[in-house]
Protein backbone atom coordinates (compact mmCIF):
# COMPACT_ATOMS: atom_id res chain seq x y z
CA UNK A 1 84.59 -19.32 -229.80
CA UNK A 2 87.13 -16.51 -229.32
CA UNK A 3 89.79 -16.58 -231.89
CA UNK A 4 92.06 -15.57 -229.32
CA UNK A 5 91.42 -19.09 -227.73
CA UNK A 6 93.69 -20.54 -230.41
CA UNK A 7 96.61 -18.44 -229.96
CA UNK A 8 100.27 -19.71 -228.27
CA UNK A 9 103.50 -18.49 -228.81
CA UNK A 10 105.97 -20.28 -231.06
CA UNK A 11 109.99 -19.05 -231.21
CA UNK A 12 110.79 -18.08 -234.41
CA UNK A 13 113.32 -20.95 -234.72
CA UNK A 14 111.07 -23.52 -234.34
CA UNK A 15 109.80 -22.73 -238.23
CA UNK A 16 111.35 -24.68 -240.69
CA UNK A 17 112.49 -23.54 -243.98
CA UNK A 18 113.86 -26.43 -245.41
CA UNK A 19 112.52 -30.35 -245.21
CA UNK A 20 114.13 -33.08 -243.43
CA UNK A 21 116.34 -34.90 -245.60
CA UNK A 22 115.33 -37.80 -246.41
CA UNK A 23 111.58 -36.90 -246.22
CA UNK A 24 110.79 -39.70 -243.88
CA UNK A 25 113.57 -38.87 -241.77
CA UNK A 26 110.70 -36.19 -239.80
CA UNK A 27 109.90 -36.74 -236.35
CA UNK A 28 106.17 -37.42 -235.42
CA UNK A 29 104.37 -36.79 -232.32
CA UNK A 30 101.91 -39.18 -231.58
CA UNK A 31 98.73 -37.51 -229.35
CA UNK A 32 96.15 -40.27 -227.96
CA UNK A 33 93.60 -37.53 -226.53
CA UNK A 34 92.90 -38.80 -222.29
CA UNK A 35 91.90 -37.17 -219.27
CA UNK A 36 95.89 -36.87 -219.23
CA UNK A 37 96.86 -36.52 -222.83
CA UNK A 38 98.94 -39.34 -223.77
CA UNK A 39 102.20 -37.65 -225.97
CA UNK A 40 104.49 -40.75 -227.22
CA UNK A 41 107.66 -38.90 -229.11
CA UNK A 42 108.17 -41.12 -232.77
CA UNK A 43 109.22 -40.62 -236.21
CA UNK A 44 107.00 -40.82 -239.63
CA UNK A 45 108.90 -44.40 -240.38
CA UNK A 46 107.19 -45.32 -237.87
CA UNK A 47 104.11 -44.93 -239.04
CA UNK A 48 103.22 -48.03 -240.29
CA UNK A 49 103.47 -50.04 -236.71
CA UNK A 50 101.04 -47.43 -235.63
CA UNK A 51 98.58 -48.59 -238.02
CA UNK A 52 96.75 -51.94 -238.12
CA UNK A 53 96.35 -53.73 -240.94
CA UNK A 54 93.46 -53.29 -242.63
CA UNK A 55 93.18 -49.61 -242.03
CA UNK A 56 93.26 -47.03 -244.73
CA UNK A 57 95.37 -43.92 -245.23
CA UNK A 58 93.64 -41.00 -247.78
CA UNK A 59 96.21 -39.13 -249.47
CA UNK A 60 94.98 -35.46 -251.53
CA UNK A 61 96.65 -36.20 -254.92
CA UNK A 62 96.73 -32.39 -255.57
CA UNK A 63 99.56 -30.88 -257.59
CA UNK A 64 101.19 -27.52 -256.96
CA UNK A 65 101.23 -25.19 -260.01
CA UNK A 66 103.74 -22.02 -259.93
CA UNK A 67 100.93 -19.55 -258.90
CA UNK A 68 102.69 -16.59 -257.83
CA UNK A 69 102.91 -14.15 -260.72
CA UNK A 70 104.41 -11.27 -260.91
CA UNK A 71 103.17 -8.38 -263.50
CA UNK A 72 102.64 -4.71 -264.55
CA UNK A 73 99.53 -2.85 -265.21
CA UNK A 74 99.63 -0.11 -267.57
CA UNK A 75 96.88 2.46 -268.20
CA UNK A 76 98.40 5.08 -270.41
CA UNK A 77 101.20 6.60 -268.98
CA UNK A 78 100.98 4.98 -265.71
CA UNK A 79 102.81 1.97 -264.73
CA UNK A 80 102.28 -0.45 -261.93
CA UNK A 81 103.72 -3.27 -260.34
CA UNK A 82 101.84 -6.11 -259.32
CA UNK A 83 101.64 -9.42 -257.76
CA UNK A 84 98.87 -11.93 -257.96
CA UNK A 85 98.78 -15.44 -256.29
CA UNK A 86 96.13 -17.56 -258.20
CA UNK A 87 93.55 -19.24 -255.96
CA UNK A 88 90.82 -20.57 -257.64
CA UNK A 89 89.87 -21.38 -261.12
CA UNK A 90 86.86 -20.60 -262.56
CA UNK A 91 87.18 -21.62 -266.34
CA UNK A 92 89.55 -22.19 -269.16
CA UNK A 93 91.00 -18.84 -269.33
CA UNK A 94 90.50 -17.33 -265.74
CA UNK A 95 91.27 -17.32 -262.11
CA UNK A 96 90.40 -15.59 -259.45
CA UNK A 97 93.66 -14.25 -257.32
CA UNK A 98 94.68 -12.45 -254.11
CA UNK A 99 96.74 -9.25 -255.71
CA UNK A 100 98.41 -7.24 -253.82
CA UNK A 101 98.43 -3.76 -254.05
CA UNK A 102 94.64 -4.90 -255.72
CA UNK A 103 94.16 -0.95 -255.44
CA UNK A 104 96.23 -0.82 -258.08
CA UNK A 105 93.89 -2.32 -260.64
CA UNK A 106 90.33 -1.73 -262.08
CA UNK A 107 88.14 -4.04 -264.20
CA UNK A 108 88.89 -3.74 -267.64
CA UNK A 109 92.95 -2.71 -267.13
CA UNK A 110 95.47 -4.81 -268.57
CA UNK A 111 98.21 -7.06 -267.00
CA UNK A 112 100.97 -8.76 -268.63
CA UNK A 113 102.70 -10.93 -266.15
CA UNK A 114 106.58 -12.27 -266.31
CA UNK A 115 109.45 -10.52 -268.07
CA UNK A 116 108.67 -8.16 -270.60
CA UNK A 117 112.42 -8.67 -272.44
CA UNK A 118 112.29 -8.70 -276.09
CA UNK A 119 114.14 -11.86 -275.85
CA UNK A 120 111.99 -13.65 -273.13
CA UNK A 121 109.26 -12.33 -275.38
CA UNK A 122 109.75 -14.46 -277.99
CA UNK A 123 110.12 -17.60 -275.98
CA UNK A 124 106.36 -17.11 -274.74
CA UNK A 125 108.18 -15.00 -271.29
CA UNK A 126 104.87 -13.15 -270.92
CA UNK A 127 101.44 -13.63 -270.09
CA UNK A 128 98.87 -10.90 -270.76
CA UNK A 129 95.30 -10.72 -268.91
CA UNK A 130 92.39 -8.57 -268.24
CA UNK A 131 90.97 -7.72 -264.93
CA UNK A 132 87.32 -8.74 -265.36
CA UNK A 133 85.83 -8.39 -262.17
CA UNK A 134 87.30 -7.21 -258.46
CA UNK A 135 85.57 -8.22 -255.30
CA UNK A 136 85.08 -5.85 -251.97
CA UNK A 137 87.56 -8.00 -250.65
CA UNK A 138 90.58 -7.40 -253.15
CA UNK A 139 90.02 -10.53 -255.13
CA UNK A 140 90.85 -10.56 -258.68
CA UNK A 141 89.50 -12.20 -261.48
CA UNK A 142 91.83 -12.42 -264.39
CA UNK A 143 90.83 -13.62 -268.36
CA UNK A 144 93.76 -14.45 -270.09
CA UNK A 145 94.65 -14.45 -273.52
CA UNK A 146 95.29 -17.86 -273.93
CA UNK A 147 92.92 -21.51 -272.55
CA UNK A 148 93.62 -24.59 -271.47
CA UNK A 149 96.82 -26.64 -272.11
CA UNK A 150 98.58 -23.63 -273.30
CA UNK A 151 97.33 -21.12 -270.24
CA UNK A 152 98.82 -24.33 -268.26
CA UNK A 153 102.26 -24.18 -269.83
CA UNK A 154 102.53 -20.28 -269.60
CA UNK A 155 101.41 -20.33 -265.82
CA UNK A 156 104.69 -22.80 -265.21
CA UNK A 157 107.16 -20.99 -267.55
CA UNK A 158 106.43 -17.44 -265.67
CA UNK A 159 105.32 -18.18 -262.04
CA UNK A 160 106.88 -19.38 -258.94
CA UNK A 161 106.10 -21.63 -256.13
CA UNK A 162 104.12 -19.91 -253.62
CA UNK A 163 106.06 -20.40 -250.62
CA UNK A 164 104.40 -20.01 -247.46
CA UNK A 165 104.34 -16.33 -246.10
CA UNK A 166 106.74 -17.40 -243.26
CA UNK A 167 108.94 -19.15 -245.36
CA UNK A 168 109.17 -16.48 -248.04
CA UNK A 169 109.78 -14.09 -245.51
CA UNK A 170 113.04 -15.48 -244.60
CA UNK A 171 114.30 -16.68 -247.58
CA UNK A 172 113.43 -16.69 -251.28
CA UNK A 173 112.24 -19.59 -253.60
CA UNK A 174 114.56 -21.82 -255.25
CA UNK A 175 114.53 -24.45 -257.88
CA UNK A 176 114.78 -27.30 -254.97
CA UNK A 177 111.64 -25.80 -253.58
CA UNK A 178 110.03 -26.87 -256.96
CA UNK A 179 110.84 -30.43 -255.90
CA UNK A 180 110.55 -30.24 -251.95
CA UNK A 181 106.97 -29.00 -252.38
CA UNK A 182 105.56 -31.44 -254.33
CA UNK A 183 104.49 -34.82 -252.85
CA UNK A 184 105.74 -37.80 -254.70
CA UNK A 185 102.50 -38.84 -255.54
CA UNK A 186 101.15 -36.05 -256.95
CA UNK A 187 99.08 -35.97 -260.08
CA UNK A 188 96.37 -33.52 -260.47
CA UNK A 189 97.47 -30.02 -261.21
CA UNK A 190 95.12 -27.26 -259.33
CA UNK A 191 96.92 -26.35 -255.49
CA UNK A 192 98.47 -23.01 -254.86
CA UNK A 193 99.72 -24.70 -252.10
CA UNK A 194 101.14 -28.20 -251.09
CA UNK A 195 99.25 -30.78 -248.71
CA UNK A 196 102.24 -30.49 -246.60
CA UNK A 197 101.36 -34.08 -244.83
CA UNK A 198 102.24 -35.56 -247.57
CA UNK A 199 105.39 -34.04 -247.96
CA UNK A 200 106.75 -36.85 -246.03
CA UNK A 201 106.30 -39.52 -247.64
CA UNK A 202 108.59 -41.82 -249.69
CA UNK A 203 108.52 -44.86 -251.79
CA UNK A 204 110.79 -46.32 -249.03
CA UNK A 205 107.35 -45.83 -246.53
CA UNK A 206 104.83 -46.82 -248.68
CA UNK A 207 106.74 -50.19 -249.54
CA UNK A 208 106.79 -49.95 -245.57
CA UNK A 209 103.21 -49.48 -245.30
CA UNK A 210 102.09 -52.16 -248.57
CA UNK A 211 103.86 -54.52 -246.14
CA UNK A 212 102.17 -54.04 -242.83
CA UNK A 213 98.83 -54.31 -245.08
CA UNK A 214 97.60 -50.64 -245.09
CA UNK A 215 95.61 -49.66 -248.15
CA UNK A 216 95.90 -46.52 -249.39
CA UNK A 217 93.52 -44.19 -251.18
CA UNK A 218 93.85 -40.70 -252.79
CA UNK A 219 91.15 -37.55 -253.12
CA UNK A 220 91.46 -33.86 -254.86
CA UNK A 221 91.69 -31.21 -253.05
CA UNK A 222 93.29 -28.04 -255.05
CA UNK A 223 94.57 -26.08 -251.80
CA UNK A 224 93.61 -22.36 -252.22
CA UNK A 225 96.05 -19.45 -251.16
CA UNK A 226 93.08 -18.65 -248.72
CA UNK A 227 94.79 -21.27 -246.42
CA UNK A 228 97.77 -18.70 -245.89
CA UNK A 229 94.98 -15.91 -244.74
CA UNK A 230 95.10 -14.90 -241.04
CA UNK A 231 91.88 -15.06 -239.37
CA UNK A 232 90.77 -11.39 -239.01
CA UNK A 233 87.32 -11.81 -236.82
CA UNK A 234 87.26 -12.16 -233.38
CA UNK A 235 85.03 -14.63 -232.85
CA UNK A 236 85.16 -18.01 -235.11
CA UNK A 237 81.44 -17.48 -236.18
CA UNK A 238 82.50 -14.31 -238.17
CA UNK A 239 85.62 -16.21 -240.13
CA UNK A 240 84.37 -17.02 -244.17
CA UNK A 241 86.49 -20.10 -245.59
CA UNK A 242 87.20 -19.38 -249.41
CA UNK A 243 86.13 -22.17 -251.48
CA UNK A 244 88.32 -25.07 -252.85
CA UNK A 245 87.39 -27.57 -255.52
CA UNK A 246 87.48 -31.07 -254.74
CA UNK A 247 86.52 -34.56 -255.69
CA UNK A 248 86.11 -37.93 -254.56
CA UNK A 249 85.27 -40.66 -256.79
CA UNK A 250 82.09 -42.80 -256.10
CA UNK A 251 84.94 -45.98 -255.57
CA UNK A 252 86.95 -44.25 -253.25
CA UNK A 253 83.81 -43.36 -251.24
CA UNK A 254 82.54 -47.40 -251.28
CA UNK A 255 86.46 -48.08 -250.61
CA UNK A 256 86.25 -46.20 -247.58
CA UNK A 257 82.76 -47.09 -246.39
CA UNK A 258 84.05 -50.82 -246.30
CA UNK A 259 87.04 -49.92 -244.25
CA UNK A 260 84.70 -48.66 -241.05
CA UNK A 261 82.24 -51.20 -241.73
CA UNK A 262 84.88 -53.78 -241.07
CA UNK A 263 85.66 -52.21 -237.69
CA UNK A 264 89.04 -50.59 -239.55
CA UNK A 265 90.18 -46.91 -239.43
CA UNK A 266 90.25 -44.13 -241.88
CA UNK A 267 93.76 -42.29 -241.87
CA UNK A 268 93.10 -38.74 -243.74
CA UNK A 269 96.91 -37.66 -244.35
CA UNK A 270 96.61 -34.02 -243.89
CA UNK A 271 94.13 -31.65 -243.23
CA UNK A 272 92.93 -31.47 -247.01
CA UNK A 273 92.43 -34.44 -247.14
CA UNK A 274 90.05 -34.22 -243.78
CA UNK A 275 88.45 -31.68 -245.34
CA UNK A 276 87.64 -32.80 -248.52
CA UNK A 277 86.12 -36.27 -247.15
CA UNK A 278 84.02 -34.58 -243.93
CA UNK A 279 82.75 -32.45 -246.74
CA UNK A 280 81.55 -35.47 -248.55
CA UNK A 281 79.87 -37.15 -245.52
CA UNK A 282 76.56 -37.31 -246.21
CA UNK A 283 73.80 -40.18 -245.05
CA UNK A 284 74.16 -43.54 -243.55
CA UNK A 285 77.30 -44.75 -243.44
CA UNK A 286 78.98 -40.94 -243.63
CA UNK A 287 80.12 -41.05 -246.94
CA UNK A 288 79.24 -40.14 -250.57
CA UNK A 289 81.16 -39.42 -253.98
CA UNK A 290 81.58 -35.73 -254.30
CA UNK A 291 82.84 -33.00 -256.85
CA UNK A 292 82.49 -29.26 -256.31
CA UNK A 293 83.63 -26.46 -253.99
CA UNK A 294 83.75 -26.42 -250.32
CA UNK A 295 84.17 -24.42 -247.55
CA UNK A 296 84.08 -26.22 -244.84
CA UNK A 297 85.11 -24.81 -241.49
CA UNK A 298 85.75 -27.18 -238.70
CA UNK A 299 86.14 -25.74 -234.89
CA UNK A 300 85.46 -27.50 -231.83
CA UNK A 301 82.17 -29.08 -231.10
CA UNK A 302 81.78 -30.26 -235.09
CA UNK A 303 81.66 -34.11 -234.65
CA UNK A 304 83.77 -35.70 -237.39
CA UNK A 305 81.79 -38.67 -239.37
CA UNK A 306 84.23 -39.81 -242.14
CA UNK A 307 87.92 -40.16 -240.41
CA UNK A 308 89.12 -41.77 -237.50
CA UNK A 309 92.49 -40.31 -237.03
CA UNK A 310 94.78 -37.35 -239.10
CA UNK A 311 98.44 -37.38 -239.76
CA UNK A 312 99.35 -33.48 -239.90
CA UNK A 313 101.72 -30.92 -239.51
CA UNK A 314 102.20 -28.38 -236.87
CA UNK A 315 100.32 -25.38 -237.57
CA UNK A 316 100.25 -21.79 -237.12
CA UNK A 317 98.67 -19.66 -234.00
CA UNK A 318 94.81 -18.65 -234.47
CA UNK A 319 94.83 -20.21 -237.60
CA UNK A 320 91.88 -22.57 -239.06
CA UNK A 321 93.99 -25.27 -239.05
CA UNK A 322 94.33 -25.34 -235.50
CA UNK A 323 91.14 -24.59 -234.52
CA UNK A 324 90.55 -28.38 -236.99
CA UNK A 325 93.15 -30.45 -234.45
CA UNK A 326 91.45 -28.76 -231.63
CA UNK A 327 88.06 -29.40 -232.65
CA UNK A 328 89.46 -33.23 -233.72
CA UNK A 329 91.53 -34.21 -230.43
CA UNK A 330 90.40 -31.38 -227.68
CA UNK A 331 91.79 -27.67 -227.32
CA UNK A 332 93.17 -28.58 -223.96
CA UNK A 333 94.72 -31.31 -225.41
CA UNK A 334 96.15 -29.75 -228.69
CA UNK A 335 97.80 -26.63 -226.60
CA UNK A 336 99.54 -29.31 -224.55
CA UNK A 337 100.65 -31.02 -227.32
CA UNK A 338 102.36 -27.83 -229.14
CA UNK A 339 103.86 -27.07 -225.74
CA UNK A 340 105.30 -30.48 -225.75
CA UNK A 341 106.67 -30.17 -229.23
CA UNK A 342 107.92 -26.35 -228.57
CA UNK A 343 109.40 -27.58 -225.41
CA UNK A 344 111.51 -30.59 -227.30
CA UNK A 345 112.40 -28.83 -230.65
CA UNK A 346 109.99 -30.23 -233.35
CA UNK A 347 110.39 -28.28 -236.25
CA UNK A 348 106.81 -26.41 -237.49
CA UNK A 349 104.57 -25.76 -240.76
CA UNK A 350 105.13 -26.93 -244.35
CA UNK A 351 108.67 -28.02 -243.87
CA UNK A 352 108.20 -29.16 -240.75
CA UNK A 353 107.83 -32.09 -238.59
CA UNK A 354 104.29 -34.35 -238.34
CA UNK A 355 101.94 -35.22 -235.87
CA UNK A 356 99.66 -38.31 -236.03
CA UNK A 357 96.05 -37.21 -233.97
CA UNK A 358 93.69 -39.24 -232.62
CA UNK A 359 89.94 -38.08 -231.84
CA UNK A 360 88.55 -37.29 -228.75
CA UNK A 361 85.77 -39.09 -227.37
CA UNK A 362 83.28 -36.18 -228.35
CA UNK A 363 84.40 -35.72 -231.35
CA UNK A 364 83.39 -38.56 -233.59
CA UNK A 365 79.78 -38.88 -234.82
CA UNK A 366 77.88 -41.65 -233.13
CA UNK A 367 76.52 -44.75 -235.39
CA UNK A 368 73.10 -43.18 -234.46
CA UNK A 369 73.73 -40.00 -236.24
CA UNK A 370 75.52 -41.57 -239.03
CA UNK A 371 72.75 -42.65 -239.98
CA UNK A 372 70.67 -40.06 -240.45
């Protein structure tokens, strides 16, 4: 399909740049894919009555890490200043990262990250890495001098939270962004960005949900900074996902299974979370226990075999994420939808306001070719 397909225009103060307050305070739009869409205007509280009991909701359990760094390279007499946003990690020591200017650096040049104060120094202020191998496509990938635990505790006392590009555009990061982009239930420390479906919830909603009998499950997804990347291709075929890591345990998978098999629904909150379990769907019954990478890319006509419904944000024009709620509840469907929520101010993206989506009837893989 044409990227361009994807495309609509959103006023620039429809974007959100801080939460609602309390989380659960959002609005939600509920979108019940007909011949004649079916749009019913309601808020994340009340989520639960939407739900029967007996279905499941799958949370990504993901944890933000401060992954923006910011550094200088020197090579002899010549400084430069750099920024690298961690993506990916491939070992103890390393990461690959998006750096920008990456013209500025060669494999084998040296970077120390954070501030290079005597004072700061001595508190552990810096970070110093070599560039060990650089990609045609400007990726960086970064030793560092120290592993593990201690890498860990140097990443959070020099980076920052990488706020979105159209947050961070309009204002800078603060220490209540360190908070408001976290979910409450996070545990596993790996994202460069935050499963912003989950941003909504509170303990006040799950004791809401625990009520009406809704189980709840969690998967790993650590969200890569390629989810901020604009598609550049024209056509959908051409677009390359960068990989994430993920992981769902062989318990969650059976936990699942025996939610559809009872005639109940699986609730993926957030399009991680989607991702991560359609990448895991696999042989009769649609899904298996899973741990590795994934780049999954999900446009219309891919026929979903391991959720029933998604609870999501509002995402940006011609982006990937898009192109997943179109290919989930119908394009025609999804651009009326955003023009509903343009039309009566529902706030957009990571701070935003939430949509709950339910499939098309072409989208969901039959029981035939489940089980194949």
């Amino acid at each position: 399909m044409r990227v361009d397909d994807f495309d609509f225009e959103l006023p620039q103060e429809r974007i959100a740049l801080r939460p609602a307050r309390p989380r659960d305070a959002a609005r939600m739009l509920v979108v019940r894919p007909q011949s004649d869409p079916e749009l019913q205007d309601a808020g994340v509280l009340d989520l639960p009555m939407l739900l029967e009991p007996g279905d499941a909701l799958v949370f990504n359990d993901t944890k933000v890490i401060p992954a923006q760094l910011e550094g200088t390279r020197t090579r002899g007499d010549a400084v430069a200043q750099i920024g690298a946003t961690l993506h990916l990690r491939a070992g103890a020591d390393r990461w690959w990262a998006f750096v920008r200017p990456a013209k500025k650096l060669a494999v084998g040049d040296r970077v120390r990250f954070g501030t290079t104060s005597e004072a700061r120094a001595c508190l552990g202020g810096v970070l110093d890495a070599t560039v060990a191998e650089k990609k045609d496509t400007g990726e960086i990938l970064f030793v560092f001098d120290l592993s593990g635990p201690d890498l860990d505790a140097a990443i959070h006392g020099v980076g920052h939270i990488p706020l979105p590009p159209y947050i961070a555009a309009k204002r800078g990061e603060d220490e209540q962004d360190r908070t408001d982009y976290q979910t409450i239930y996070a545990e596993k420390e790996g994202a460069v960005a935050a499963p912003t479906a989950g941003l909504h919830f509170t303990e006040r909603l799950f004791a809401a949900l625990d009520a009406r009998g809704i189980e709840r499950h969690t998967v790993t997804l650590h969200v890569g900074a390629g989810t901020f990347l604009p598609v550049k291709a024209d056509d959908t075929r051409d677009h390359v996902m960068h990989a994430e890591w993920g992981q769902i345990s062989p318990e969650t998978a059976a936990r699942l299974q025996a939610v559809r098999a009872r005639g109940n629904k699986v609730v993926a909150v957030g399009t991680t979370s989607l991702r991560i379990l359609e990448s895991a769907a696999q042989g009769p019954g649609g899904l298996a226990a899973f741990a590795g990478e994934t780049r999954i890319f999900i446009t219309p006509g891919y026929r979903f075999r391991a959720i029933d419904a998604l609870m999501t944000n509002f995402h940006l024009p011609r982006s990937t994420l898009f192109m997943l709620v179109s290919a989930l509840s119908g394009l025609d469907t999804m651009r009326a939808a955003y023009a509903h929520a343009i039309e009566t101010g529902y706030r957009f993206y990571s701070y935003g306001d939430s949509s709950l989506l339910f499939p098309s009837a072409s989208s969901i893989a039959s029981q035939d070719e489940l089980s194949r």
